[in-house]
C-alpha atoms as a PDB file:
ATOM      1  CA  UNK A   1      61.474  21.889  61.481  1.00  0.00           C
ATOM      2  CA  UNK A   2      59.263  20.629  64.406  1.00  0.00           C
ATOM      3  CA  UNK A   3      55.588  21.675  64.517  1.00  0.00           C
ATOM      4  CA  UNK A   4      54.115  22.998  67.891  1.00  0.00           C
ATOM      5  CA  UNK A   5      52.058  20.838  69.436  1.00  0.00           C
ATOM      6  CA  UNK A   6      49.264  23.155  69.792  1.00  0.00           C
ATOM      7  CA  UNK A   7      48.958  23.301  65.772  1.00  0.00           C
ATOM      8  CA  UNK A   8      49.992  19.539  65.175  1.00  0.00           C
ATOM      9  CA  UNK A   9      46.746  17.892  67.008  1.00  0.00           C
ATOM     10  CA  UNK A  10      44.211  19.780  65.430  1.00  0.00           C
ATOM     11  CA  UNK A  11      45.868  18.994  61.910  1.00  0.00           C
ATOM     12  CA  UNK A  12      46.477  15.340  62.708  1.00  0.00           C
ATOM     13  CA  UNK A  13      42.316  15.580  63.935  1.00  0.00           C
ATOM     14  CA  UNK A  14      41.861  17.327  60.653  1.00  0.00           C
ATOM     15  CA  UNK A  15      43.140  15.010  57.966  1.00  0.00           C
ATOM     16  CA  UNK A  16      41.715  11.879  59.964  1.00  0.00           C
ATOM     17  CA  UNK A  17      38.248  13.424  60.275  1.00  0.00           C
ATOM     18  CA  UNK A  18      38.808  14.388  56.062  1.00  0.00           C
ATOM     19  CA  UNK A  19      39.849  10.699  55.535  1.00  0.00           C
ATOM     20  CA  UNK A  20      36.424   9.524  56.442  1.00  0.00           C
ATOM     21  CA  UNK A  21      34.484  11.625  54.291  1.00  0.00           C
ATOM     22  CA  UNK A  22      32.692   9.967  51.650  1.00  0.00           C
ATOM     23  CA  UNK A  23      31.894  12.042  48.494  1.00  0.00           C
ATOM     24  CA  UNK A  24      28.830  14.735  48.566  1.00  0.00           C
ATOM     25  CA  UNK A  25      26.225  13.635  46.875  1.00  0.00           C
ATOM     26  CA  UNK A  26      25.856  15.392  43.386  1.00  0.00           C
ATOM     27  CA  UNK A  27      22.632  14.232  41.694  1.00  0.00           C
ATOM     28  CA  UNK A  28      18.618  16.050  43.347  1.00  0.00           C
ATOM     29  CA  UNK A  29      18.086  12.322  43.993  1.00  0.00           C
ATOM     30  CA  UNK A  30      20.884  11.360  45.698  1.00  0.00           C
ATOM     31  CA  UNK A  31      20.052  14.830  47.607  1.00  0.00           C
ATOM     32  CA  UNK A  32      16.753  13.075  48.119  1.00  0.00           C
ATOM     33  CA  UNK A  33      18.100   9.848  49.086  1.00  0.00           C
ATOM     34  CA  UNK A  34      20.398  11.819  52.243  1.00  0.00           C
ATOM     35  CA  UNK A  35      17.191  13.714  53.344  1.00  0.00           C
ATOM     36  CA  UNK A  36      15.294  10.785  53.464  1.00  0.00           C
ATOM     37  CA  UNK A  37      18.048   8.843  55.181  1.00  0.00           C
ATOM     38  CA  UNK A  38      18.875  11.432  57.906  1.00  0.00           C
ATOM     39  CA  UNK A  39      14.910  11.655  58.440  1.00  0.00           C
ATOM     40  CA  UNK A  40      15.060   7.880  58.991  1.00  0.00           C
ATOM     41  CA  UNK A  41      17.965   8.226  61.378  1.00  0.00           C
ATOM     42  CA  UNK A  42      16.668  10.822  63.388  1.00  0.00           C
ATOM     43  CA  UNK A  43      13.574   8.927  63.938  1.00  0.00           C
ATOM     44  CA  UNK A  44      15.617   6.340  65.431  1.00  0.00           C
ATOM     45  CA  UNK A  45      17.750   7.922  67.625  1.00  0.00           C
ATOM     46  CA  UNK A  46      16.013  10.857  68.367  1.00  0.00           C
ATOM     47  CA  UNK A  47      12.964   9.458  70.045  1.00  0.00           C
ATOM     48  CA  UNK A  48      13.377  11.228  73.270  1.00  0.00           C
ATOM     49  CA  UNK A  49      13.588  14.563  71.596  1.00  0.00           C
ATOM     50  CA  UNK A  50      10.706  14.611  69.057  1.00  0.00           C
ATOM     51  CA  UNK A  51       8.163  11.926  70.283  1.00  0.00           C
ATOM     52  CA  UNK A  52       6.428   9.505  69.317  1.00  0.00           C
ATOM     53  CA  UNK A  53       4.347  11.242  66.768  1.00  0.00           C
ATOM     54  CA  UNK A  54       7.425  12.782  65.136  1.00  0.00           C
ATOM     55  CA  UNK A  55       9.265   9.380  64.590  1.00  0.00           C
ATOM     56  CA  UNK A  56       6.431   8.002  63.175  1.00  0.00           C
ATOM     57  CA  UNK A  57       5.974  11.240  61.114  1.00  0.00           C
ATOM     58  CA  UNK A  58       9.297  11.116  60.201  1.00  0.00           C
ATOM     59  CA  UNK A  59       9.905   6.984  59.259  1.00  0.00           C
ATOM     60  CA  UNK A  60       6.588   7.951  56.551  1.00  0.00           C
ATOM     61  CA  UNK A  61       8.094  10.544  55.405  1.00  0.00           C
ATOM     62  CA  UNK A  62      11.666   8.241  54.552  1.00  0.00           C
ATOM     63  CA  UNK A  63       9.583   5.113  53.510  1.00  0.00           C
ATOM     64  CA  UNK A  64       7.811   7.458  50.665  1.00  0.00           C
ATOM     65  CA  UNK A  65      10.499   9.270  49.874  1.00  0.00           C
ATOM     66  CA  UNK A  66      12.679   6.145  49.305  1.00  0.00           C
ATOM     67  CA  UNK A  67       9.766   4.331  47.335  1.00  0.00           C
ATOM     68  CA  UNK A  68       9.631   7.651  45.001  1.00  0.00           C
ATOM     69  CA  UNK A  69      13.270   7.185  44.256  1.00  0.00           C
ATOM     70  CA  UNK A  70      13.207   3.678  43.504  1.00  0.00           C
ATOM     71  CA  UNK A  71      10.395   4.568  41.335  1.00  0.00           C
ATOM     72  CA  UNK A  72      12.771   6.777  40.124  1.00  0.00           C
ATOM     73  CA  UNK A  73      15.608   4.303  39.484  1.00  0.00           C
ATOM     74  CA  UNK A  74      17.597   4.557  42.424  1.00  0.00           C
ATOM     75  CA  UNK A  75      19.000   0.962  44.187  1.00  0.00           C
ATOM     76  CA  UNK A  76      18.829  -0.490  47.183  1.00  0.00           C
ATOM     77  CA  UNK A  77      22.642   0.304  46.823  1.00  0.00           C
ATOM     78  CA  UNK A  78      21.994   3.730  46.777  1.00  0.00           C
ATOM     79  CA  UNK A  79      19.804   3.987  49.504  1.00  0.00           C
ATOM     80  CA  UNK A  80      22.414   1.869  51.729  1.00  0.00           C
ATOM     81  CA  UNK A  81      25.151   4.677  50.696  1.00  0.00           C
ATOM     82  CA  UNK A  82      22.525   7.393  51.775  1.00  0.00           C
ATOM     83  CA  UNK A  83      22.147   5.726  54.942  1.00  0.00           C
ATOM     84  CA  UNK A  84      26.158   5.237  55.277  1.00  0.00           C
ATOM     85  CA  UNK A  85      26.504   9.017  54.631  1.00  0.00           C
ATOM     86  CA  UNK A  86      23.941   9.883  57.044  1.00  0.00           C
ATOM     87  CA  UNK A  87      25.596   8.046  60.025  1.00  0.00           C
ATOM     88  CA  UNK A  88      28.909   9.230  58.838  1.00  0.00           C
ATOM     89  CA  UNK A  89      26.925  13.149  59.377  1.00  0.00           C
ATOM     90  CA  UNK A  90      25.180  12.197  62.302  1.00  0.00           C
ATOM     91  CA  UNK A  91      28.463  10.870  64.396  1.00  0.00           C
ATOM     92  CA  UNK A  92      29.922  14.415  62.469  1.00  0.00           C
ATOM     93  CA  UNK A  93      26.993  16.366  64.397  1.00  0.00           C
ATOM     94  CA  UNK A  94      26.894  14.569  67.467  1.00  0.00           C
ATOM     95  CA  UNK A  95      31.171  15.586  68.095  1.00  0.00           C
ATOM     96  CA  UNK A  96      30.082  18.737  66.807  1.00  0.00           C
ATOM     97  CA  UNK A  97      26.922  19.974  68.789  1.00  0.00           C
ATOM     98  CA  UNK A  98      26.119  17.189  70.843  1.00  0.00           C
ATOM     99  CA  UNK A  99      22.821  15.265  71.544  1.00  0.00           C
ATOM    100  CA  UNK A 100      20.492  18.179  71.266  1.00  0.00           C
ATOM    101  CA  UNK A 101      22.311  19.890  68.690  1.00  0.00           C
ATOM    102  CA  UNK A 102      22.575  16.033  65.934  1.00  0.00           C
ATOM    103  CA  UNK A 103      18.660  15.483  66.903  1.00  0.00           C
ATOM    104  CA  UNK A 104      17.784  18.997  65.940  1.00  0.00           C
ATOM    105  CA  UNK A 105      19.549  18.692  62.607  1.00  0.00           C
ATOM    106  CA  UNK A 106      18.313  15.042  61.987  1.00  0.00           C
ATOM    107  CA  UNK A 107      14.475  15.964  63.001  1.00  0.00           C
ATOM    108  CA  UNK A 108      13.638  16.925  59.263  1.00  0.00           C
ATOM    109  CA  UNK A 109      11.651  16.206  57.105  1.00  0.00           C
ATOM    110  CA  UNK A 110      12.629  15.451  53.345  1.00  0.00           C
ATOM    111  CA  UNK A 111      12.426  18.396  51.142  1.00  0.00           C
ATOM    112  CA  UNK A 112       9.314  18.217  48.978  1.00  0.00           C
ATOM    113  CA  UNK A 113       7.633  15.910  51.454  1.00  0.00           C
ATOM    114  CA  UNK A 114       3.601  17.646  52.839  1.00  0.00           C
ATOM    115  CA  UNK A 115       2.422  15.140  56.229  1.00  0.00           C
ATOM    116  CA  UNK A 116      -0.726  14.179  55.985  1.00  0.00           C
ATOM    117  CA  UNK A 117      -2.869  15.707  58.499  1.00  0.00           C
END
């Protein structure tokens, strides 16, 4: 039985894409950890789209969110597989929506987390 091509890419896309998943994270702090990570990522590539204020808004927001989990009792293990699982989202949301559409989803700041004014 031969599969039509028109069904046979997208399925071959399919399992490839679900062979570079890594697992979703379980715990509130590894929760924290991804948050914190995309927040750090977004202030690095997303310059251009949320300014200068932003990405230093948003690189605060990761560095005190990362020193509360290792308060906490997270690694710097865990924080590396955060950051791993947000690239592995970002390049996810950049196929997905684009430039625009990975910045707006990576401009954001960790749950739990007020600015200062």
């Amino acid at each position: 039985m031969t599969v039509p091509f028109r069904i046979a890419i997208p399925l071959a896309a399919m399992l490839a894409l679900a062979g570079c998943q890594t697992a979703a994270p379980e715990t509130p702090d590894e929760i924290m950890l991804d948050q914190a990570a995309r927040a750090e990522l977004g202030a690095a590539n997303c310059q251009s789209y949320g300014g200068l204020r932003a990405t230093r808004r948003l690189n605060d927001a990761a560095d005190a969110t990362f020193a509360k989990a290792l308060q906490a009792g997270a690694t710097e293990a865990d924080i590396e597989a955060a950051r791993l699982r947000a690239r592995q989202q970002a390049d996810q949301y950049q196929t997905l929506y684009g430039n625009r559409g990975a910045c707006d989803r990576l401009l954001q700041f960790p749950d739990g987390y007020t600015p200062p004014d």
